[in-house]
Protein backbone atom coordinates (compact mmCIF):
# COMPACT_ATOMS: atom_id res chain seq x y z
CA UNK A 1 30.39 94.73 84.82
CA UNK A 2 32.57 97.44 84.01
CA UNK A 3 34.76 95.69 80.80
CA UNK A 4 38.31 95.31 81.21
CA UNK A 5 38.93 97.19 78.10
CA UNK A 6 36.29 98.45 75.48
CA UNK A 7 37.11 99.95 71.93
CA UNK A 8 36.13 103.90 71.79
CA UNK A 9 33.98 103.59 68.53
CA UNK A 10 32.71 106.79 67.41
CA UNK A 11 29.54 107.71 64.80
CA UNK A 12 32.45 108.98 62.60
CA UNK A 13 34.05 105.82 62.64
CA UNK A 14 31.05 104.02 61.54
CA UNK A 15 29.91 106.48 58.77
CA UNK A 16 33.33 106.29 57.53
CA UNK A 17 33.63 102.31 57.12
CA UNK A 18 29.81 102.97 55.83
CA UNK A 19 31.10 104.91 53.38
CA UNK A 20 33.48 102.12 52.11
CA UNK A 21 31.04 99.45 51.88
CA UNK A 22 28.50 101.67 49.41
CA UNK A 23 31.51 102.14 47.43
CA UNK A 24 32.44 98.86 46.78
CA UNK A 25 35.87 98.82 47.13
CA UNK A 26 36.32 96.89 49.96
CA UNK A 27 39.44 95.26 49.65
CA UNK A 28 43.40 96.91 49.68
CA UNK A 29 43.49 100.17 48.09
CA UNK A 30 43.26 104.12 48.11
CA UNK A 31 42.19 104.02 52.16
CA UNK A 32 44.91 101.88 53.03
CA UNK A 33 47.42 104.25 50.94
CA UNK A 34 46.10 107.07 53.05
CA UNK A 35 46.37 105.21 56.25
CA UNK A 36 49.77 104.43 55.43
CA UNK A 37 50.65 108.19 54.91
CA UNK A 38 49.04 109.45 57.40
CA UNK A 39 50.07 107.25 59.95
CA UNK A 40 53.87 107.89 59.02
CA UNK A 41 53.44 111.42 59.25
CA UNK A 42 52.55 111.20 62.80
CA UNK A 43 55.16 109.30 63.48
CA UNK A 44 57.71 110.90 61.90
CA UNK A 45 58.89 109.05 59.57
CA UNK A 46 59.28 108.30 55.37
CA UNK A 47 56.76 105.67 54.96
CA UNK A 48 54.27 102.56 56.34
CA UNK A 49 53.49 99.23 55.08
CA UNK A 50 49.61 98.68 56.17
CA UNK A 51 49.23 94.55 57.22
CA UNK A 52 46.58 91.92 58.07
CA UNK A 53 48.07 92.00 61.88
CA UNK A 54 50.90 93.54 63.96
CA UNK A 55 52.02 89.75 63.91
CA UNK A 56 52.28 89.50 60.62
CA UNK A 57 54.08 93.60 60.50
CA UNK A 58 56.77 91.65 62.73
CA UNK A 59 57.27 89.12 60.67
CA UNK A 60 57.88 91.04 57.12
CA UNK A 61 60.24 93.00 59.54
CA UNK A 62 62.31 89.99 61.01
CA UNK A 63 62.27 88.33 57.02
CA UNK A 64 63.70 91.97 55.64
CA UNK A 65 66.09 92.70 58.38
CA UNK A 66 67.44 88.98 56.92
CA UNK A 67 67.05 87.54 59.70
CA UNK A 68 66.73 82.98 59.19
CA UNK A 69 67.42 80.19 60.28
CA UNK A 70 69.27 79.80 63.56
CA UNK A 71 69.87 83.64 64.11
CA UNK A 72 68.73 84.79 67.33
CA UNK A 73 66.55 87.66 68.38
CA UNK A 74 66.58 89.18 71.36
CA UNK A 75 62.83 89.91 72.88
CA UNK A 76 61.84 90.26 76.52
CA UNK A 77 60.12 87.39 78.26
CA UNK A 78 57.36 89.33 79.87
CA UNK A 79 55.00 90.31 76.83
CA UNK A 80 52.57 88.62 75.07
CA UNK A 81 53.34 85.97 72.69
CA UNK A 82 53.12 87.45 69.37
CA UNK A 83 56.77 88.07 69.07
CA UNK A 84 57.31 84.45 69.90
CA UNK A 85 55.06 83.14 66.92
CA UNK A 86 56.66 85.64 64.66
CA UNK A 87 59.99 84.52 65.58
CA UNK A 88 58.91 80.65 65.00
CA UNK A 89 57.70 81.92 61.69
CA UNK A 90 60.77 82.41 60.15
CA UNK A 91 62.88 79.23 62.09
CA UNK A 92 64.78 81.90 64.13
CA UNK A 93 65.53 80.88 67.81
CA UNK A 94 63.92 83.57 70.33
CA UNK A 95 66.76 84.69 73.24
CA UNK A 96 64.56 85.61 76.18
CA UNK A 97 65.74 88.91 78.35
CA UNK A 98 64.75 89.83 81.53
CA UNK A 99 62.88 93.36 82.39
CA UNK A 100 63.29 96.51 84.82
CA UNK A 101 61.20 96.64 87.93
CA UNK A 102 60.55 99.96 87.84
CA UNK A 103 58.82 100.12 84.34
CA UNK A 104 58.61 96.57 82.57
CA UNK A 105 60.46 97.15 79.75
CA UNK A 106 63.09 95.12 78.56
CA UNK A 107 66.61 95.41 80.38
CA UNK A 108 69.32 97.36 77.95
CA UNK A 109 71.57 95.42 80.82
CA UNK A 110 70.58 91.94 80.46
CA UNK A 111 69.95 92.09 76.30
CA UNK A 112 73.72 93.53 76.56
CA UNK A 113 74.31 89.94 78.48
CA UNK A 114 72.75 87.88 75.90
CA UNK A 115 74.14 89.28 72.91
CA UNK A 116 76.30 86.92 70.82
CA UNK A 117 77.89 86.72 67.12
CA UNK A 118 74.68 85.36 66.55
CA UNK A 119 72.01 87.96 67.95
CA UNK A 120 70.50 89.59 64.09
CA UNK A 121 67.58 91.79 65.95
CA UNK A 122 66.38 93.14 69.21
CA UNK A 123 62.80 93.41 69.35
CA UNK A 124 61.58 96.35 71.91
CA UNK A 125 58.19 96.66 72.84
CA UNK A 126 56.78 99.69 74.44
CA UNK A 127 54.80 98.13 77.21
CA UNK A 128 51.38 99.43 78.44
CA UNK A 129 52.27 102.47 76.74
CA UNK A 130 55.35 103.48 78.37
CA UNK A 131 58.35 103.86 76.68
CA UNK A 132 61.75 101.76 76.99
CA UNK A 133 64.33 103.58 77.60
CA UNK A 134 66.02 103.48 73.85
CA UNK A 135 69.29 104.77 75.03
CA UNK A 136 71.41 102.06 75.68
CA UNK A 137 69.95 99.65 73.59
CA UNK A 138 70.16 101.39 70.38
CA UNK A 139 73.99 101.90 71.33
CA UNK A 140 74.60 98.12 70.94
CA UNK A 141 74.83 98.58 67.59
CA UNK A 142 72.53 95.90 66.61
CA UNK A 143 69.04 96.42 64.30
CA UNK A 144 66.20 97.45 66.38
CA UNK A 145 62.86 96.81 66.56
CA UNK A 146 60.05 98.72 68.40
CA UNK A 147 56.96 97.11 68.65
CA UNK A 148 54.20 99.93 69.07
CA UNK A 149 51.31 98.09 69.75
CA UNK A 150 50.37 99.37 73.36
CA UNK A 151 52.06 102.89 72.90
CA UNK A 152 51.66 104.68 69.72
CA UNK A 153 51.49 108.21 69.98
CA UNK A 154 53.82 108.63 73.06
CA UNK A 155 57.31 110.55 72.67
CA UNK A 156 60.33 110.12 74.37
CA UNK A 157 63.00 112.92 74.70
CA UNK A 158 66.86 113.06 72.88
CA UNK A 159 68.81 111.25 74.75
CA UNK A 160 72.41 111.76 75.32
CA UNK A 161 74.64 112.46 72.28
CA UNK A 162 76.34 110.02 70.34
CA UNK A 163 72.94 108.01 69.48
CA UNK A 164 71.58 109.38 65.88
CA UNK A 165 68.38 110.33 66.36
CA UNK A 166 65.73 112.53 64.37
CA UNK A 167 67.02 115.95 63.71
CA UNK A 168 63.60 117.73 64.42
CA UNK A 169 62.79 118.90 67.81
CA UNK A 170 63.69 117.50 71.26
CA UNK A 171 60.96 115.16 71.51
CA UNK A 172 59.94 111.87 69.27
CA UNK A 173 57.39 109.82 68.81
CA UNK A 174 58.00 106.09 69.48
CA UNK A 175 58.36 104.13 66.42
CA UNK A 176 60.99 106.70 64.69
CA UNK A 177 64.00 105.45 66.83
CA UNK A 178 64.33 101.86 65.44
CA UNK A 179 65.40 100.56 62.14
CA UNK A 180 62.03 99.11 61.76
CA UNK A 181 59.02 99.35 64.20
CA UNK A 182 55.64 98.07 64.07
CA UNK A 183 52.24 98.76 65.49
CA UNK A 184 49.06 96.89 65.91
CA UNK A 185 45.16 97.96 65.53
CA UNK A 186 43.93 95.00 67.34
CA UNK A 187 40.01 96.19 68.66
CA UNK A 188 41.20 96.85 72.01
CA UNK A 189 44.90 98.81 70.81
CA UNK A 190 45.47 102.72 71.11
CA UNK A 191 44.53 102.72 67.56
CA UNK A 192 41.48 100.42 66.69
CA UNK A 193 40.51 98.60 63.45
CA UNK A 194 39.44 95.38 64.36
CA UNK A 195 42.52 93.47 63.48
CA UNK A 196 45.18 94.98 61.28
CA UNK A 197 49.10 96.26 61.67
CA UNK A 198 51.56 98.49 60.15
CA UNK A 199 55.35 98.24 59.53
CA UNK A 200 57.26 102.08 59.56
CA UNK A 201 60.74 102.78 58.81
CA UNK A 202 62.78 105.85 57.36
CA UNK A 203 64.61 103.25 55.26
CA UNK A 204 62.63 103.38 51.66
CA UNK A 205 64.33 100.25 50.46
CA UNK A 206 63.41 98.02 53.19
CA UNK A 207 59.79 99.25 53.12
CA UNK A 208 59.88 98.21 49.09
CA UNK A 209 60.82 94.84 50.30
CA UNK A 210 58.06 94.73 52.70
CA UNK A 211 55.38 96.01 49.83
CA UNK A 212 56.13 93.40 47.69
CA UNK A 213 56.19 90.35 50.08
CA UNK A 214 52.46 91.64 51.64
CA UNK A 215 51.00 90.89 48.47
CA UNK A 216 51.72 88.15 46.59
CA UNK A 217 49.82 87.82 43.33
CA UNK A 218 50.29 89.52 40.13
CA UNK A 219 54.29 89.49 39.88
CA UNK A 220 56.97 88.66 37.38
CA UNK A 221 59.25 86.17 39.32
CA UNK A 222 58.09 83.68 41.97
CA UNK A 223 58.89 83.73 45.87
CA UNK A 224 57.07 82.98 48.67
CA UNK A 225 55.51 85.81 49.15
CA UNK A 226 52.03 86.43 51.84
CA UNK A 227 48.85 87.38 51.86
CA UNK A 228 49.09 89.80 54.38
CA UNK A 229 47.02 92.68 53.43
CA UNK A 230 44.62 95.54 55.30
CA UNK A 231 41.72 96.32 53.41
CA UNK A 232 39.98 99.68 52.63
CA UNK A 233 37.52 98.82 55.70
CA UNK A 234 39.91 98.79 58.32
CA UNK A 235 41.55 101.86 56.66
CA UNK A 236 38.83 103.42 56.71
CA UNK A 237 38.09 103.16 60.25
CA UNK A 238 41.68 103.57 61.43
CA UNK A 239 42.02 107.08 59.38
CA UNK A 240 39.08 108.15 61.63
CA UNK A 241 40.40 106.51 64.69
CA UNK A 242 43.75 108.65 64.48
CA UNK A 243 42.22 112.13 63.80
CA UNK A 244 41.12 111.00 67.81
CA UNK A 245 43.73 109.75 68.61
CA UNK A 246 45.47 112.46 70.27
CA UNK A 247 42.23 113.34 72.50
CA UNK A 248 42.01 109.36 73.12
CA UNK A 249 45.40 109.72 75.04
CA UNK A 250 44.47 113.19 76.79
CA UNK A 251 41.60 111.09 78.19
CA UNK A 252 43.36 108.76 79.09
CA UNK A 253 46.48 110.43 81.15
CA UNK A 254 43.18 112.28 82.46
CA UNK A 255 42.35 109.22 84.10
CA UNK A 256 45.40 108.46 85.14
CA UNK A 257 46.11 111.10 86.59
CA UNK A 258 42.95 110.47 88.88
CA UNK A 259 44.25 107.01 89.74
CA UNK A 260 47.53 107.76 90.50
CA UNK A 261 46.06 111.07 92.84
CA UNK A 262 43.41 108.57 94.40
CA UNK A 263 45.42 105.79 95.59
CA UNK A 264 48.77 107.46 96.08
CA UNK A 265 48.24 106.28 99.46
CA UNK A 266 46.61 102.94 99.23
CA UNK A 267 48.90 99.44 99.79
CA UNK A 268 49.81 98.93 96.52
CA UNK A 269 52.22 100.64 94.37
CA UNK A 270 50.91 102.98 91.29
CA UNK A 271 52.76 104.05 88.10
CA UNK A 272 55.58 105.48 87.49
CA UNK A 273 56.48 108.91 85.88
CA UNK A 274 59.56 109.38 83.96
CA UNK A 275 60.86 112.94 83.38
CA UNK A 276 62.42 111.76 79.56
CA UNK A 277 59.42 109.07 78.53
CA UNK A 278 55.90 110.23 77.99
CA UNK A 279 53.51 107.72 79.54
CA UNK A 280 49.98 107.48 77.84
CA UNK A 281 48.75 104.65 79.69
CA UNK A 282 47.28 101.89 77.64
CA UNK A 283 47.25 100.08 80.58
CA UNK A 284 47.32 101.26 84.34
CA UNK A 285 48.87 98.42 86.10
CA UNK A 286 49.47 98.37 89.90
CA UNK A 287 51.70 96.30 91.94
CA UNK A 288 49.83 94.57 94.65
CA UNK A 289 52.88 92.16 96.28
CA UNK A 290 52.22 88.41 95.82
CA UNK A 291 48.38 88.99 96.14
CA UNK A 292 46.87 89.80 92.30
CA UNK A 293 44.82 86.46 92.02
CA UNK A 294 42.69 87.54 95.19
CA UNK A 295 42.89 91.26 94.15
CA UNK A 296 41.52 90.68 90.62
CA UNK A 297 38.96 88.46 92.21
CA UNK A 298 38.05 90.64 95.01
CA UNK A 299 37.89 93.83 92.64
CA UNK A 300 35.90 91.51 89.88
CA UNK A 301 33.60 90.76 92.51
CA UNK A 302 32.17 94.14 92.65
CA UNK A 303 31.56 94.49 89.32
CA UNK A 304 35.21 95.76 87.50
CA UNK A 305 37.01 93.44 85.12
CA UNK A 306 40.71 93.35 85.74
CA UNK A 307 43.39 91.35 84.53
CA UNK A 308 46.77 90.52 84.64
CA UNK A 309 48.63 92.66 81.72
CA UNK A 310 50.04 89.88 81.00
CA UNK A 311 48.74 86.46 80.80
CA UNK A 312 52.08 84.65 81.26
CA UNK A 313 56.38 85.51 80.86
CA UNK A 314 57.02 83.76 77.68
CA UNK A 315 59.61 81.41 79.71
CA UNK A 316 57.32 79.81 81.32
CA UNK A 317 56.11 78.33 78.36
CA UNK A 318 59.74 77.71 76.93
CA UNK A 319 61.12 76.41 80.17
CA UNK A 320 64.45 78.18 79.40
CA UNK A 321 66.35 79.92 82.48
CA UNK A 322 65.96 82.13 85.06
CA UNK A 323 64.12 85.85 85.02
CA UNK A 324 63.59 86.73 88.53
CA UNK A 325 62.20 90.38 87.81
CA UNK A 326 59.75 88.86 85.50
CA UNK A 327 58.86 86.26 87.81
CA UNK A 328 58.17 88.93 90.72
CA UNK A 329 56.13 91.62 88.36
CA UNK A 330 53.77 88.56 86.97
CA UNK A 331 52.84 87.79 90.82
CA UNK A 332 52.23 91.52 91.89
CA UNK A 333 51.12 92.97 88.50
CA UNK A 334 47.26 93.90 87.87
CA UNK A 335 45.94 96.13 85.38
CA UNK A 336 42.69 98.45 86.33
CA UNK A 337 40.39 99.68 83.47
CA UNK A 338 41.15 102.45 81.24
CA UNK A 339 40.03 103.42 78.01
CA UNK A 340 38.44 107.14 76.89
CA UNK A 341 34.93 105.43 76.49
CA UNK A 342 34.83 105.09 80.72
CA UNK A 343 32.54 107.37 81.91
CA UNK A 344 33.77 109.75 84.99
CA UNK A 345 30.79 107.86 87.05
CA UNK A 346 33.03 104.94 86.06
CA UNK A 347 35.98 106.20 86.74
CA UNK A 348 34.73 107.25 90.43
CA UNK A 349 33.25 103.94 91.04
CA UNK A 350 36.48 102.14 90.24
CA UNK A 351 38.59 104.87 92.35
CA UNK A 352 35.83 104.04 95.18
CA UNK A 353 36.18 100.22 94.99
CA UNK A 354 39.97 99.61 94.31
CA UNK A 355 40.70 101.93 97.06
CA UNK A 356 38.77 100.11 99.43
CA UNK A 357 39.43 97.02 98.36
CA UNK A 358 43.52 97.71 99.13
């Protein structure tokens, strides 16, 4: 069976958490400093805050953008439902928003529809490693936002004036547009450590506030405070992980650009390219019209995992309105392997068996 997904573990990787472990110092310290450099240099901006999760990177971002007790926050309905528990965390109530068609990201026109005197934060993911479009959303004035877990390392270009944006060059990374963003190194993420998460701003004080609720022993005053550290293992492995991490995602357009060539004529629809939004595909997902239960099965059949991208619109566990875009991408949407670690005999064999399964 050809895995669904499948981290891309190199013997770098593993002589570099090796090298941790002889040490000793296993726990939060000069690797996760580094990490935390490192990782806001290539994004562009002044610093990171290295955490236990990407949940819990979310939540130290909701608590220091002040957001409490019955504020709302804005978040699309079709992702997964770590947003939603991070939300619940701190008591605020969760406003769903409906998507785009065309590329699943949350709908600038419907969070403009649900915005009221209450609405503290818009959370914006960057799903299957696309882009949103930041445009319009960031001109709603209110604090952003970008979850990076399925798309760090992509760009997207300047958009049209009258949005501040960074001053250096035309294109910028995702996570540099927000007031906050966050990533994830969940095993199977862009970026792998096993579990583990980062918060990245330009805004020094708010990462200061961050720092000193991730750890809470050893201080002067008392507040609830977490236990929400990385330690110098994960570091470790995710400071090797990014030196690859710009030949993981040249893989992996590779691929898709073999996909996308294979079954441009097939009866389902492939991904869409965006002239202003990199895509770097952590997820190739097809739309396959009110069938994907018998595709998946069909496909799985023959020996390729595939999924749905994702395992169910948040609304229909909340029961709460209408999201008819949503609805229609969870019925037709399936996601196909790909990951650098697929082999091109792989990659042929899935090419050969999707397209004749369509």
């Amino acid at each position: 069976m050809i895995p669904h997904s499948r981290p891309t573990i190199t013997e770098n990787d593993i002589k570099s958490v090796s090298e941790v472990m002889r040490s000793g110092c296993i726990v939060q310290g000069e690797k996760v400093r580094q990490f935390e450099e490192k990782l806001a240099s290539f994004i562009g901006v002044k610093g990171g805050i290295a955490t236990s999760s990407g949940t819990s990177a979310l939540h130290l971002a909701l608590m220091v953008l002040g957001v409490g007790k019955e504020d709302e926050v804005i978040l699309p309905t079709y992702v997964c439902t770590a947003p939603l528990n991070a939300i619940y965390y701190i008591g605020a109530k969760p406003i769903l928003a409906d998507i785009n068609e065309d590329d699943f990201n949350i709908s600038a026109m419907d969070v403009e529809r649900k915005l009221t005197k209450k609405t503290r934060a818009i959370i914006v993911p960057h799903l299957f490693g696309l882009p949103a479009d930041m445009k319009e959303i960031l001109r709603l004035g209110i604090p952003v936002i970008e979850d990076c877990a399925q798309s760090i390392g992509a760009t997207i270009r300047h958009p049209a004036s009258g949005i501040r944006y960074p001053a250096s060059g035309i294109w910028h990374p995702v996570g540099s547009l927000g007031a906050l963003s966050i990533c994830s190194f969940y095993a199977t993420k862009l970026l792998a450590t096993g579990e583990g998460g980062m918060v990245l701003s330009n805004d020094e004080e708010l990462l200061s506030r961050i720092q000193d609720l991730r750890d809470y022993d050893e201080k002067d005053d008392f507040k609830v405070r977490f236990n929400y550290k990385m330690s110098n293992i994960e570091a470790a492995f995710g400071l090797s992980q990014l030196e690859k991490l710009p030949s993981f995602i040249k893989r992996r357009k590779e691929i898709a650009r073999k996909y996308s060539s294979a079954f441009s004529g097939c009866d389902f629809s492939i991904p869409s390219v965006y002239e202003n939004r990199e895509h770097i595909f952590y997820r190739y997902v097809v739309r396959v019209h009110n069938k994907a239960g018998k595709f998946i099965d069909d496909i799985q059949n023959k020996g390729i995992e595939c999924r749905r991208p994702v395992y169910k619109p948040l609304h229909h566990y909340l029961s709460c309105g209408d999201f008819p875009v949503a609805d229609k991408v969870y019925k037709d949407a399936v996601s196909i392997p790909i990951y650098p670690s697929l082999s091109d005999e792989d990659v042929d064999y899935i090419i050969e068996t999707v397209g004749g399964i369509s």
